[in-house]
Protein backbone atom coordinates (compact mmCIF):
# COMPACT_ATOMS: atom_id res chain seq x y z
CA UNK A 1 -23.99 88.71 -52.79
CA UNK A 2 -22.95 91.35 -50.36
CA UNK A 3 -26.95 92.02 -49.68
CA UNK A 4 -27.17 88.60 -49.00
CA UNK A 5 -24.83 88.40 -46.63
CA UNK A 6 -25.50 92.11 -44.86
CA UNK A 7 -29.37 90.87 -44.53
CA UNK A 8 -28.13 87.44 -42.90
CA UNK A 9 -26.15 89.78 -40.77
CA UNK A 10 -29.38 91.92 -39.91
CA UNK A 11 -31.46 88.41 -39.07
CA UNK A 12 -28.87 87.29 -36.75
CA UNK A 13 -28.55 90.19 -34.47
CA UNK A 14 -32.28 90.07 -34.85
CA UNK A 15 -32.57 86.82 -33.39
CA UNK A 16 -29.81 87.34 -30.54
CA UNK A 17 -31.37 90.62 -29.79
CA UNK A 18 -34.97 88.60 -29.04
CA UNK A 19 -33.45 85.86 -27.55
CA UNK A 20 -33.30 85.82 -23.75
CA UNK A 21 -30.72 86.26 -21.57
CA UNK A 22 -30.76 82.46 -20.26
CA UNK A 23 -31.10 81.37 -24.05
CA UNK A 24 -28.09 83.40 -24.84
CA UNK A 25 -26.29 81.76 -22.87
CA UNK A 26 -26.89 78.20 -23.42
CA UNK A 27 -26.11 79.21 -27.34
CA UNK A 28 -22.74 80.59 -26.56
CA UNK A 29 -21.67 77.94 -24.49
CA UNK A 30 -22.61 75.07 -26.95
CA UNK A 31 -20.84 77.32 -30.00
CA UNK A 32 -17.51 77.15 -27.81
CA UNK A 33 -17.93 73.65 -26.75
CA UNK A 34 -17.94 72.96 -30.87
CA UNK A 35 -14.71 75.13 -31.37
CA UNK A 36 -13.14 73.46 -28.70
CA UNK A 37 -14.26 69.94 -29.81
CA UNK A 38 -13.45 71.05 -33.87
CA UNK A 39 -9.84 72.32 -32.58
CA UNK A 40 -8.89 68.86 -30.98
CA UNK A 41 -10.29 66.85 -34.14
CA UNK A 42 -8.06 68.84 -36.55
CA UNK A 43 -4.71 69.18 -35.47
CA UNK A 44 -1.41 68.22 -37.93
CA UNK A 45 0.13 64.58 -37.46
CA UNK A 46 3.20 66.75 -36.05
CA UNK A 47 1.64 68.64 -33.06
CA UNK A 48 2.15 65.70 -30.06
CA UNK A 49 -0.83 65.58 -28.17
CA UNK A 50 -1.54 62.87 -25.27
CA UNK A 51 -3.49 60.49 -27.04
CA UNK A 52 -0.14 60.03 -29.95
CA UNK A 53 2.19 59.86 -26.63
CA UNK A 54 0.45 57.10 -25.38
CA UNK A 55 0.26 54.96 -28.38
CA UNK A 56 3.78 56.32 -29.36
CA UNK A 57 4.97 54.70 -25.79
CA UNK A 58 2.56 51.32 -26.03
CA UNK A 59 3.56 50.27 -29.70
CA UNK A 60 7.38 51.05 -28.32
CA UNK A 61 7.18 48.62 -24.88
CA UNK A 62 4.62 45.89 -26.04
CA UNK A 63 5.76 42.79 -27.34
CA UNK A 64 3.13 41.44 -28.90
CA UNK A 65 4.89 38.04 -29.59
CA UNK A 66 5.16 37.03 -25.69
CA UNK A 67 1.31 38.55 -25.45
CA UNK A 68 0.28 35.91 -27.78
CA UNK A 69 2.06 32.97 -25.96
CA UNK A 70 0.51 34.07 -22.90
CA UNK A 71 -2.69 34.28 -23.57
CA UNK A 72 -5.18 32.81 -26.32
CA UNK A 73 -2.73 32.31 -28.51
CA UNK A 74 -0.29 30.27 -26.67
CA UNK A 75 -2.98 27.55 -27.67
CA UNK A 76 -1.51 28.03 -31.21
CA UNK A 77 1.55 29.23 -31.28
CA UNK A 78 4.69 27.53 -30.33
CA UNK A 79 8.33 27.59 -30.98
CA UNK A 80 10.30 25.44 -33.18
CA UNK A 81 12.06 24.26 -30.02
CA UNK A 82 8.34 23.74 -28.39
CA UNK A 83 7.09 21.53 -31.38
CA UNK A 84 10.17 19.18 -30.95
CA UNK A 85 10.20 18.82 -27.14
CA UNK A 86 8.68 15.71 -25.66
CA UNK A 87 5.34 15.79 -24.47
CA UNK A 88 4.68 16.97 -21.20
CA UNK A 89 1.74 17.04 -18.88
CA UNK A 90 0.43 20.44 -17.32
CA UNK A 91 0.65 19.01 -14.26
CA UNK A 92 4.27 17.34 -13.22
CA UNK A 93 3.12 14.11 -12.58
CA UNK A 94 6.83 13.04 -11.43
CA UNK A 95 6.15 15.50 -8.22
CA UNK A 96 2.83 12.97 -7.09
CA UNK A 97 3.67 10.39 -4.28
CA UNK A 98 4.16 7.25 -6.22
CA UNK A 99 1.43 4.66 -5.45
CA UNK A 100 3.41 2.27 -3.07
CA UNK A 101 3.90 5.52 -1.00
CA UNK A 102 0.81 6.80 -0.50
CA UNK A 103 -0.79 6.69 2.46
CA UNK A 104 -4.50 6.75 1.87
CA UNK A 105 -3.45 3.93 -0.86
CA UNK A 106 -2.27 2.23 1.65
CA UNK A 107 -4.88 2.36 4.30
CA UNK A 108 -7.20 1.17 1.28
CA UNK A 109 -5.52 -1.75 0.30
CA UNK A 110 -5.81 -2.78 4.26
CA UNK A 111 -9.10 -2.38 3.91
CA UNK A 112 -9.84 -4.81 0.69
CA UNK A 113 -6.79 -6.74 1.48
CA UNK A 114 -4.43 -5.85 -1.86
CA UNK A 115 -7.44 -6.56 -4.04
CA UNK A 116 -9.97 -3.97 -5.83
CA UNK A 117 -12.96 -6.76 -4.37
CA UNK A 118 -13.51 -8.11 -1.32
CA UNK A 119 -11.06 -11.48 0.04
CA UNK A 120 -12.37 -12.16 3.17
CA UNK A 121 -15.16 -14.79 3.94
CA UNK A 122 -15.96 -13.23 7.75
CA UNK A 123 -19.37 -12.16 7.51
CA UNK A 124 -18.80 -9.24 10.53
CA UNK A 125 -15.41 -7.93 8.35
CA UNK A 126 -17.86 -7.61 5.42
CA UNK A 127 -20.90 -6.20 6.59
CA UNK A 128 -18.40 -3.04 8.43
CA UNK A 129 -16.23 -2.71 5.34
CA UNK A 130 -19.64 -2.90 2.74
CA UNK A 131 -23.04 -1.79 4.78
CA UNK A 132 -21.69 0.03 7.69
CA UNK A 133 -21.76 3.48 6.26
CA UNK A 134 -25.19 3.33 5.32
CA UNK A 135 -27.10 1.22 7.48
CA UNK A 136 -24.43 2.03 10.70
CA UNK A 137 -22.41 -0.49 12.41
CA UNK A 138 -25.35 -1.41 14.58
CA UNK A 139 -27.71 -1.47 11.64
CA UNK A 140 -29.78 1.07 13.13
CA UNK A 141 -30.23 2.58 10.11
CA UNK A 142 -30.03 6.45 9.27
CA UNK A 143 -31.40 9.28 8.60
CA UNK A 144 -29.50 12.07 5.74
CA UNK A 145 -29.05 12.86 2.01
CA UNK A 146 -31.49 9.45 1.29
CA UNK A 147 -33.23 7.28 4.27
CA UNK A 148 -31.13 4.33 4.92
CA UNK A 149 -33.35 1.40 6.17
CA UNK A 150 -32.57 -0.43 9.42
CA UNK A 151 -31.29 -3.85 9.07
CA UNK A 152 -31.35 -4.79 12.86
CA UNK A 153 -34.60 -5.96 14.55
CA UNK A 154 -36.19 -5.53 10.91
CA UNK A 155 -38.84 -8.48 9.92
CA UNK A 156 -37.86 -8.39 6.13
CA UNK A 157 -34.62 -10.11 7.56
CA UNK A 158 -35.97 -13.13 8.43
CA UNK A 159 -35.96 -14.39 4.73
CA UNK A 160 -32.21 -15.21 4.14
CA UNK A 161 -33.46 -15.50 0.18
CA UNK A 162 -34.70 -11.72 0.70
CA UNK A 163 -30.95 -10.37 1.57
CA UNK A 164 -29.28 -12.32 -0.84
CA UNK A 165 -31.26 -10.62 -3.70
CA UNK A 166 -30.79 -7.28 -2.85
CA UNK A 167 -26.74 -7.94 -2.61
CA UNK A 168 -26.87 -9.59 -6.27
CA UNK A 169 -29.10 -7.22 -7.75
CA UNK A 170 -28.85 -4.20 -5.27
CA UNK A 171 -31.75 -2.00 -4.24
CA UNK A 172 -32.72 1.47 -4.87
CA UNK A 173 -30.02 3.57 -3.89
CA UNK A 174 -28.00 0.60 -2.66
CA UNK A 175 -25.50 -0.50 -5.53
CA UNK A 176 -25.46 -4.69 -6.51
CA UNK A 177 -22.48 -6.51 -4.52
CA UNK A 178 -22.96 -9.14 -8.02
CA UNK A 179 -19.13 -8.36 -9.21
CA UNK A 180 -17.74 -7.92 -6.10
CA UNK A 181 -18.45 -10.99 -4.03
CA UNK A 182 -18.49 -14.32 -4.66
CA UNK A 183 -21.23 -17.04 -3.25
CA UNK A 184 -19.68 -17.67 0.18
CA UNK A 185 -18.85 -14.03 0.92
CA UNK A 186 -22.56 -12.87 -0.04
CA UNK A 187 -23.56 -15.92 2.13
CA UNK A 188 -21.56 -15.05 5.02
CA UNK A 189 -22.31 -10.59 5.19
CA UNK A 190 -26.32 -12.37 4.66
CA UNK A 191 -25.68 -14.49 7.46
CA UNK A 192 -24.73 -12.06 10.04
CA UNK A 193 -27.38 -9.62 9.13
CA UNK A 194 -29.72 -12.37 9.54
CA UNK A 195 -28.30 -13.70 12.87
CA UNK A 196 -26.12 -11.27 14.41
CA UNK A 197 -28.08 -7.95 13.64
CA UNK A 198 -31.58 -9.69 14.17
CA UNK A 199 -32.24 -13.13 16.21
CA UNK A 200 -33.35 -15.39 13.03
CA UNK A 201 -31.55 -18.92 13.22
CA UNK A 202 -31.73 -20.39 9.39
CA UNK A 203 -28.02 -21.17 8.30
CA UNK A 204 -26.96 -19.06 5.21
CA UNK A 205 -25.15 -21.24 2.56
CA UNK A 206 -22.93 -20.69 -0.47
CA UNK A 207 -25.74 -22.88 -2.20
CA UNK A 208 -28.48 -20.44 -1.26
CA UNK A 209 -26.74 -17.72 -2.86
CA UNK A 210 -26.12 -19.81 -6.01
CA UNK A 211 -29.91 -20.33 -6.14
CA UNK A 212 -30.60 -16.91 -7.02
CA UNK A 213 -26.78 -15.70 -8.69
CA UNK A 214 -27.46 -14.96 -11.97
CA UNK A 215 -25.19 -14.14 -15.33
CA UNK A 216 -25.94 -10.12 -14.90
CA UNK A 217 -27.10 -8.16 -12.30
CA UNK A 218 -30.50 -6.51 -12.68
CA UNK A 219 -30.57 -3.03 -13.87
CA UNK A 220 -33.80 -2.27 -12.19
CA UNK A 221 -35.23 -2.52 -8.23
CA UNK A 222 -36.07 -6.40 -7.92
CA UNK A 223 -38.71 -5.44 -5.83
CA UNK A 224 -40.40 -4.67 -9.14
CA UNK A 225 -39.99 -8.00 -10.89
């Protein structure tokens, strides 16, 4: 045995004695780098070191019980107290300006007098409340996000039949006016785009609209019927 080890003695100061200086070097410097490494890996449970400080310190200040209401698992988790409480929004709704209060309410129900649909039968009131912000209060017509035809000085708006269909059963981009006027109001908005925004003369009755009212708006363009 003691051969053994004196002629793996001999081989090794064989091999450092051929290896190069440079070589030598990198060898010693990676066999330190090991001890060092081995010497922090085994160490007793009782020798502090900073790694057991910190987690000494963290399990000591962390309460894991208010990290779980806070995050994902406050989905889950609630108190006794919590699970009898009343119902609550996440958002205080009693904070919110009630509805008589609001403002922007207010200025809306001025607009459609009190109603969610249109009450008045004045055809200029209609057209400025329903077609203005597309087609412009002069029906001129505009240019954006979509093209929004003209309705003034426009040749399609000499049939009074023509406008009436495309407020029942809407147009393209334009939504239907079926559910939210009634025969004289579609008669009197199709009136003054007939005779106000162009020069036609034909008078525009609640009758003509019933001609072409129907139980359901068309889902489709009626151009294509």
């Amino acid at each position: 045995m003691n051969n053994y080890k004196n002629s793996e003695a001999i081989m090794d100061n064989a091999i450092v004695k051929n290896m190069t200086p440079k070589l030598l070097t990198v060898v010693l410097l990676s066999a330190m780098s090991g001890a060092v490494l081995l010497g922090c890996s085994q160490h007793s449970d009782d020798v502090e070191t900073i790694a057991s400080k910190q987690q000494a310190d963290t399990e000591a200040t962390t309460d894991y019980q208010a990290s779980r209401n806070n995050a994902a698992w406050g989905a889950v988790y609630m108190s006794r107290e919590e699970l009898t409480a009343p119902t609550v929004n996440i958002v205080d709704d009693s904070s919110l300006p009630s509805m008589d209060s609001d403002p922007s309410i207010a200025e809306w129900e001025a607009k459609f007098e009190g109603t969610n649909a249109f009450v008045t039968t004045d055809g200029k009131k209609l057209y400025h409340d329903s077609c203005a912000g597309c087609h412009m209060h002069k029906g001129e017509g505009a240019y954006g996000a979509g093209y929004y035809p003209p309705l003034a000085n426009n040749s399609k708006m000499q049939s009074k039949y023509y406008i009436i269909d495309i407020l029942i059963n809407g147009l393209r981009g334009m939504p239907s006016f079926h559910g939210m006027m009634n025969n004289e109001q579609i008669a009197a908005v199709t009136q003054y785009v007939h005779s106000e925004l162009n020069n036609y003369t034909d008078t525009v009755t609640a009758e003509d609209v019933a001609e072409l009212r129907h139980a359901n708006p068309s889902a489709g363009d009626p151009s294509d019927e």
